[in-house]
C-alpha atoms as a PDB file:
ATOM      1  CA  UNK A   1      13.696  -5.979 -26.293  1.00  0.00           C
ATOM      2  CA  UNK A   2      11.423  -5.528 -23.059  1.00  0.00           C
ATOM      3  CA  UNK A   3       8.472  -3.640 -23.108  1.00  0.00           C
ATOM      4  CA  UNK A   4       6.666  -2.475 -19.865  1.00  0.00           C
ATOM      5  CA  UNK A   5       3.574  -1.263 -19.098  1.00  0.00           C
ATOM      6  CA  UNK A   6       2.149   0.129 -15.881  1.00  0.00           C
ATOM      7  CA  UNK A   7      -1.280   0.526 -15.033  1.00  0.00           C
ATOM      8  CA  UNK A   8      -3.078   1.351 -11.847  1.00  0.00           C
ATOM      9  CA  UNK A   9      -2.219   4.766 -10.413  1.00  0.00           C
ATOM     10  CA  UNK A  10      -4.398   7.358  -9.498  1.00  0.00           C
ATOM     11  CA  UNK A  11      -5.772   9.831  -6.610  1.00  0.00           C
ATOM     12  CA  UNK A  12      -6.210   8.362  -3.313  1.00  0.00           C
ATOM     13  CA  UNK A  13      -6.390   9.726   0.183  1.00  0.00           C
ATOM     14  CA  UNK A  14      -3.747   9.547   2.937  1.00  0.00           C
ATOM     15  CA  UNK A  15      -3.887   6.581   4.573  1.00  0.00           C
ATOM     16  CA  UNK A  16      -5.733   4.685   1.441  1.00  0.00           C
ATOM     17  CA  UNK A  17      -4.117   1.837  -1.101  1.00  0.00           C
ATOM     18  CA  UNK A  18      -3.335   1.340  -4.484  1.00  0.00           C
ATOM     19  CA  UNK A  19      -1.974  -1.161  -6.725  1.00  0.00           C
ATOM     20  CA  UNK A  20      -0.101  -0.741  -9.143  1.00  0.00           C
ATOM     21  CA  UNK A  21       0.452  -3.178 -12.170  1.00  0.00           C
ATOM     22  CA  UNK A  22       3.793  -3.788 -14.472  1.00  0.00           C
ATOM     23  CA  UNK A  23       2.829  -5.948 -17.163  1.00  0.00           C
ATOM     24  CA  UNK A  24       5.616  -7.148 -19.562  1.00  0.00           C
ATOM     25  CA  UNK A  25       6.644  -8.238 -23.394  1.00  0.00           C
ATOM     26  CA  UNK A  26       9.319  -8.850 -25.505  1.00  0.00           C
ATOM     27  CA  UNK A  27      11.333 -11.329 -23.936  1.00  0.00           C
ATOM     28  CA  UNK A  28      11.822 -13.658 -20.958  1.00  0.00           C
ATOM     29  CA  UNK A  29      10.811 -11.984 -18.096  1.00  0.00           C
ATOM     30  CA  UNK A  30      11.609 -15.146 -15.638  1.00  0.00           C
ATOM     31  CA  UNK A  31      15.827 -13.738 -15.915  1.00  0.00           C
ATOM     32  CA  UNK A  32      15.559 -10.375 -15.358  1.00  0.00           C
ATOM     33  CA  UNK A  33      15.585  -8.386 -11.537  1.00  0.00           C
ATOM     34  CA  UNK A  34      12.406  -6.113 -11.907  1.00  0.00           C
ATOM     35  CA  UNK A  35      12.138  -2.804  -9.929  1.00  0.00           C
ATOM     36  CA  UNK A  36       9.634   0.001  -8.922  1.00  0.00           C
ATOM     37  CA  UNK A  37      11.202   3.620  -8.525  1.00  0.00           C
ATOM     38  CA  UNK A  38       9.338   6.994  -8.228  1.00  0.00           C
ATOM     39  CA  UNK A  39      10.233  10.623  -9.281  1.00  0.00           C
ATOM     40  CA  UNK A  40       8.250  13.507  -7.946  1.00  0.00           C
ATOM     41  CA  UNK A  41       9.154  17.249  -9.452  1.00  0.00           C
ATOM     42  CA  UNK A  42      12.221  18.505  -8.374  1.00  0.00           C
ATOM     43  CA  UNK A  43      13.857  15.301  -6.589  1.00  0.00           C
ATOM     44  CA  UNK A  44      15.829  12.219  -7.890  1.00  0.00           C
ATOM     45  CA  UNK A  45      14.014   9.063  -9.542  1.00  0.00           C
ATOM     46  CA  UNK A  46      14.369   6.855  -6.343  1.00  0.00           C
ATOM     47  CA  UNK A  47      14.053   3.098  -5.794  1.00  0.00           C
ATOM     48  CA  UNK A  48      11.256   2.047  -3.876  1.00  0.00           C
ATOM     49  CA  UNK A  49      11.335  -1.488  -4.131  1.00  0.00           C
ATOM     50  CA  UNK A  50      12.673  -4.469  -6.033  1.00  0.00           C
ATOM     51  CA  UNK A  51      12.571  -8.208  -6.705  1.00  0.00           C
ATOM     52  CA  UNK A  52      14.955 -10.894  -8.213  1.00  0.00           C
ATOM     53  CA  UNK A  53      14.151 -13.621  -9.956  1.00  0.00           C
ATOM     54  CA  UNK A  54      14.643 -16.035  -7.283  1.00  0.00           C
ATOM     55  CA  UNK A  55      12.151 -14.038  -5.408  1.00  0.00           C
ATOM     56  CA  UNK A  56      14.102 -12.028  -2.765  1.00  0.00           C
ATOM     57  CA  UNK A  57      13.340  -7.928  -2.190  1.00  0.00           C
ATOM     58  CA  UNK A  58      14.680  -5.039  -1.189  1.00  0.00           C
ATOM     59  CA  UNK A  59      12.952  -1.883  -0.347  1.00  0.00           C
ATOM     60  CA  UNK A  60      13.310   1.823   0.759  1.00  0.00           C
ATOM     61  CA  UNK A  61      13.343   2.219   4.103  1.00  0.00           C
ATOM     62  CA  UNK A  62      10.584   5.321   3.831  1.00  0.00           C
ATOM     63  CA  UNK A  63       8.279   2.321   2.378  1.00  0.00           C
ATOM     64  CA  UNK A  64       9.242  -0.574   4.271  1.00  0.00           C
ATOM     65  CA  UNK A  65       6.164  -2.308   6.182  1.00  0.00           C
ATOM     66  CA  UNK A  66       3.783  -0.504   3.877  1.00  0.00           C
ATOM     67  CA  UNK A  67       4.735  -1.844   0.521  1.00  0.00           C
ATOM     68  CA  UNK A  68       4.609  -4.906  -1.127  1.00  0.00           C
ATOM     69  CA  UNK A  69       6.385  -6.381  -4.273  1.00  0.00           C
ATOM     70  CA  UNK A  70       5.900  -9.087  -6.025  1.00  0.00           C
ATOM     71  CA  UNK A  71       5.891 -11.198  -9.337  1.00  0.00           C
ATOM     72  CA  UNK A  72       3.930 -13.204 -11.888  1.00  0.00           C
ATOM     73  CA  UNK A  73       6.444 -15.421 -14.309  1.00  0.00           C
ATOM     74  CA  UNK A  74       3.277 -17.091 -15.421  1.00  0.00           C
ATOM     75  CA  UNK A  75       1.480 -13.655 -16.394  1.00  0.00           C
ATOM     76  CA  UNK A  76       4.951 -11.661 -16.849  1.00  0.00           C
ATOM     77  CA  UNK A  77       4.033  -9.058 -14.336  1.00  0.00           C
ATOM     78  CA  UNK A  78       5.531  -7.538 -11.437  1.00  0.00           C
ATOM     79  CA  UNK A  79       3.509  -5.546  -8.768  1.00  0.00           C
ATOM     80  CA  UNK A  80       3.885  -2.926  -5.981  1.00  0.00           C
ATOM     81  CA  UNK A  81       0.689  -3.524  -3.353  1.00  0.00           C
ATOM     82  CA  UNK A  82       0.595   0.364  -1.644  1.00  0.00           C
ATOM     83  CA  UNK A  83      -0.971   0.693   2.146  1.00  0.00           C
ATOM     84  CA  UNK A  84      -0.995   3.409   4.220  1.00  0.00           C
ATOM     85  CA  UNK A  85       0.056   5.820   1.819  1.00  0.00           C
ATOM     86  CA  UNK A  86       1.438   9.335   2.808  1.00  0.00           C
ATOM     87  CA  UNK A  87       1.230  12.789   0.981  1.00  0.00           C
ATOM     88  CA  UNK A  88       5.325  11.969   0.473  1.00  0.00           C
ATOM     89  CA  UNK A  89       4.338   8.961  -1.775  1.00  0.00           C
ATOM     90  CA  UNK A  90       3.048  11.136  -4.444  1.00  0.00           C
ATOM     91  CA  UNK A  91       4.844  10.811  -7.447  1.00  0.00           C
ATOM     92  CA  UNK A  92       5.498   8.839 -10.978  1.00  0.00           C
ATOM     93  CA  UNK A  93       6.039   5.642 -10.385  1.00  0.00           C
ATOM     94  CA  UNK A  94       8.668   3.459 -12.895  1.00  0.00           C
ATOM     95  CA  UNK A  95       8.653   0.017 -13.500  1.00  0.00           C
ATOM     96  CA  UNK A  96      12.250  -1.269 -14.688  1.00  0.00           C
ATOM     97  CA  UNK A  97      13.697  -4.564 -15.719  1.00  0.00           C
ATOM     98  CA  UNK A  98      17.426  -5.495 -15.091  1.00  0.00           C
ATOM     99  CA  UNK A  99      18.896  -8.058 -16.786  1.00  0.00           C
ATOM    100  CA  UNK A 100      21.093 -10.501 -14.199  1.00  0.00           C
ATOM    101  CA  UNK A 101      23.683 -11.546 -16.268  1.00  0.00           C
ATOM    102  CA  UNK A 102      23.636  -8.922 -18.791  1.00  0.00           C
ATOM    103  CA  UNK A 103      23.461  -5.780 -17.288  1.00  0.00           C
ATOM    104  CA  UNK A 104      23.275  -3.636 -20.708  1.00  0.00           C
ATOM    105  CA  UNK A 105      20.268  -4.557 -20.663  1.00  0.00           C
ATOM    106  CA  UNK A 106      17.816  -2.815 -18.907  1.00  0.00           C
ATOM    107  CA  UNK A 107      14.447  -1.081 -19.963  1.00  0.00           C
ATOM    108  CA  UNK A 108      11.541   1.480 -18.244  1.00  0.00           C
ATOM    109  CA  UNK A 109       8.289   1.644 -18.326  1.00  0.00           C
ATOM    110  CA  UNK A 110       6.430   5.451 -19.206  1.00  0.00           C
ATOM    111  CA  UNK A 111       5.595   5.240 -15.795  1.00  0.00           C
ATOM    112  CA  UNK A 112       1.980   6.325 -13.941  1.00  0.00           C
ATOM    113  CA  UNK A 113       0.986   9.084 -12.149  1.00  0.00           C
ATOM    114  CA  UNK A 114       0.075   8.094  -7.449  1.00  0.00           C
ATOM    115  CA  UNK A 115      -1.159  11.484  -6.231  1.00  0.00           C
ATOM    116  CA  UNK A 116      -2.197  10.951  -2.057  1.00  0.00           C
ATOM    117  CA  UNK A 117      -4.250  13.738  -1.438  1.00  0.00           C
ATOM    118  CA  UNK A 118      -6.843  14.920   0.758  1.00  0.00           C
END
């Protein structure tokens, strides 16, 4: 079992930065592909950004050359650096961990709350 835990969301201004923590437990977290998606009312949890093991990312083009992702094996956390943020960005934010050889296994975070807002 994984556990996640995400920390650093809040209310920021358009334009401002935030970032946001996924600290995890439970198992290796060196073998798994971890993720950051987002869900606002009304729309479909999206992907935003993710990052193998190996180190290689992928992100949504909506965020690309404003986010950042990136990992921790030594402090088993993952984390999503946020510039330039737009009203659009608001939403919860997910961390999820993907296991990449064993893909019934995967596990989310309770998510937290990135409201851009003047």
């Amino acid at each position: 079992q994984v556990q996640l835990v995400e920390s650093g969301g809040g209310l920021v201004q358009p334009g401002g930065f935030l970032r946001l923590s996924c600290a995890a437990s439970g198992s290796i977290f060196s073998i798994y592909t971890m993720g950051w998606y987002r869900q606002a009312p009304g729309k479909q949890r999206e992907l935003v950004a993710m990052i193998t093991s190996g180190g290689g990312t992928n992100y949504a083009g909506s965020v690309k050359g404003r986010f950042t992702i990136s990992r921790d094996n030594a402090k088993n956390t993952v984390y999503l650096q946020m510039n330039s943020l737009k009203p659009e960005d608001t939403a919860v934010y997910y961390c999820h961990a993907d296991h990449e050889t064993i893909p019934i296994y995967d596990y989310w975070g309770q998510g937290t709350q990135v409201t851009v807002s003047s």
